[in-house]
C-alpha atoms as a PDB file:
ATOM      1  CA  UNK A   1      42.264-180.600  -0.223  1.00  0.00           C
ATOM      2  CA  UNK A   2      45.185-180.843   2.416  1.00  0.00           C
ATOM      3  CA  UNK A   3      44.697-184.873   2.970  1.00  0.00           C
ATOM      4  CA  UNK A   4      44.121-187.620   0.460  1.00  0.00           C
ATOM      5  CA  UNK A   5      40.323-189.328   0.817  1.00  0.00           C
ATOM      6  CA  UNK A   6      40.183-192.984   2.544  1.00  0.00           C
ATOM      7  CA  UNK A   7      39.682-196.094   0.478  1.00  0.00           C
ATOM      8  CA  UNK A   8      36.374-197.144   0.800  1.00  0.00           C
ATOM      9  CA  UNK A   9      34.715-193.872   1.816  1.00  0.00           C
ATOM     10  CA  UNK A  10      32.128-192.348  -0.043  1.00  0.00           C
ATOM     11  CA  UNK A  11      31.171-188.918  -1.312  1.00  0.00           C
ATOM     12  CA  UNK A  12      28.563-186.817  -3.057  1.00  0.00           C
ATOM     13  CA  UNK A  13      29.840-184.989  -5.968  1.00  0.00           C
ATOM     14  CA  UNK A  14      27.294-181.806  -6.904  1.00  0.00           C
ATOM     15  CA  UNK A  15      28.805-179.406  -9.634  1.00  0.00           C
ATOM     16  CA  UNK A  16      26.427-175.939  -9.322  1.00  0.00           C
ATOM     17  CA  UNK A  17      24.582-175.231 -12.206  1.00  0.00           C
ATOM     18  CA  UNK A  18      25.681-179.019 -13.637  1.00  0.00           C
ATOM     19  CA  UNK A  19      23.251-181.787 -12.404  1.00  0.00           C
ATOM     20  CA  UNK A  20      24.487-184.372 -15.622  1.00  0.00           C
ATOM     21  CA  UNK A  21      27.695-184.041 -13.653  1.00  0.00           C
ATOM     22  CA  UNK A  22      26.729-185.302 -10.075  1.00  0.00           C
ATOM     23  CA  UNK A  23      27.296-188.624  -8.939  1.00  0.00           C
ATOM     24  CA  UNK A  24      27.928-190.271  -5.398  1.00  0.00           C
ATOM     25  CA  UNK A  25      31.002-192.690  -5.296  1.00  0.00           C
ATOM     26  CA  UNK A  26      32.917-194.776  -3.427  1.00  0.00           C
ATOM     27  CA  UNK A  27      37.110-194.496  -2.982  1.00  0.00           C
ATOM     28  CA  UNK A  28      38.724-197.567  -4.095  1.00  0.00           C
ATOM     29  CA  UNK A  29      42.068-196.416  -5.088  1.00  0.00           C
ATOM     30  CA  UNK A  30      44.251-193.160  -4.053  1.00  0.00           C
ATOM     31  CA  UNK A  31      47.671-193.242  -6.058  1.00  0.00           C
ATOM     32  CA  UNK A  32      50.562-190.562  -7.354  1.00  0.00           C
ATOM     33  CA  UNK A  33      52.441-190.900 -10.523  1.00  0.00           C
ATOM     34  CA  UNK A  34      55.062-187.992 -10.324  1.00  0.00           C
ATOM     35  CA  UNK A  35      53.350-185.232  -8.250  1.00  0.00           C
ATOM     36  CA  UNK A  36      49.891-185.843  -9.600  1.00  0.00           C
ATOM     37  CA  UNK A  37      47.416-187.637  -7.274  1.00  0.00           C
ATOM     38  CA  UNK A  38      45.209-189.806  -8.923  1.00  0.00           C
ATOM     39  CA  UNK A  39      42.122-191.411  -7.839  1.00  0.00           C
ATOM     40  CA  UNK A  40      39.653-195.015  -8.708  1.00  0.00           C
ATOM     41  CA  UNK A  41      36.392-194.691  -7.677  1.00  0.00           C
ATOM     42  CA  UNK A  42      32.954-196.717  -8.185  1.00  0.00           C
ATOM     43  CA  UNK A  43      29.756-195.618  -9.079  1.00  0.00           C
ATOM     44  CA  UNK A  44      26.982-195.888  -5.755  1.00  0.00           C
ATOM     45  CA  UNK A  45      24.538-196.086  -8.668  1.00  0.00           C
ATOM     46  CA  UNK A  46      25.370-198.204 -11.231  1.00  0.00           C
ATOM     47  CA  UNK A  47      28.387-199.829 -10.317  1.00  0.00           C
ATOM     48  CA  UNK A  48      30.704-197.880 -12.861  1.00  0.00           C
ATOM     49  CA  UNK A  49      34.100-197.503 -12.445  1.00  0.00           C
ATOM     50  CA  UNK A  50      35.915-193.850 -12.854  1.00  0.00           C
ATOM     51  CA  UNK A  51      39.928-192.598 -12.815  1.00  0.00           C
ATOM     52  CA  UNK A  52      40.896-189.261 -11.947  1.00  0.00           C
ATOM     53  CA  UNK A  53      43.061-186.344 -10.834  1.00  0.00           C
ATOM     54  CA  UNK A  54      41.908-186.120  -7.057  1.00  0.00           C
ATOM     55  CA  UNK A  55      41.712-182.163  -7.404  1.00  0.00           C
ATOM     56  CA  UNK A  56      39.328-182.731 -10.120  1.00  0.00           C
ATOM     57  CA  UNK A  57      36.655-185.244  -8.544  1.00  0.00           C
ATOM     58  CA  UNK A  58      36.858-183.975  -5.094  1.00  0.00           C
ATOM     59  CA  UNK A  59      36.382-180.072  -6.264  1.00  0.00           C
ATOM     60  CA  UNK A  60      32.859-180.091  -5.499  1.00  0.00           C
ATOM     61  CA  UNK A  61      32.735-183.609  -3.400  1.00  0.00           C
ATOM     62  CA  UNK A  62      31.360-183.552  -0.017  1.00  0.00           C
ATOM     63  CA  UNK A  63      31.416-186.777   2.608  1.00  0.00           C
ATOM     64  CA  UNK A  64      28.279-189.013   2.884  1.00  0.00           C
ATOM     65  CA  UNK A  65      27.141-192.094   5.225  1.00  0.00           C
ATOM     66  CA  UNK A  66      29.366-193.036   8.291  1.00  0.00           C
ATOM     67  CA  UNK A  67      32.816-193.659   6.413  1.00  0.00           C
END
């Protein structure tokens, strides 16, 4: 990924093979510490809140809805 996600966008993430691992998710935080780019997200279905390396959530995310 060549540009960092928009807060409050959201995205479908569908790992082939992996349903347990799909989730949709809303962008509530993009940040770097050193030259890792981080990520906050929430939940579309229950409201949860996740941290991660962008490279890692967005590997098999794809855009959904109008933002």
């Amino acid at each position: 990924m060549t540009t960092q996600p928009q807060v409050g966008s959201d995205w479908a993430r569908r790992v082939p093979g992996f349903p347990e691992h799909d989730f949709c998710f809303r962008v509530t935080g993009v940040f770097t510490v050193g030259e890792v780019t981080y990520i906050e997200t929430k939940d579309l279905e229950n409201g949860g809140l996740r941290r991660g390396r962008l490279e890692h959530i967005f590997e098999f995310a794809e855009p959904v809805g109008d933002t």
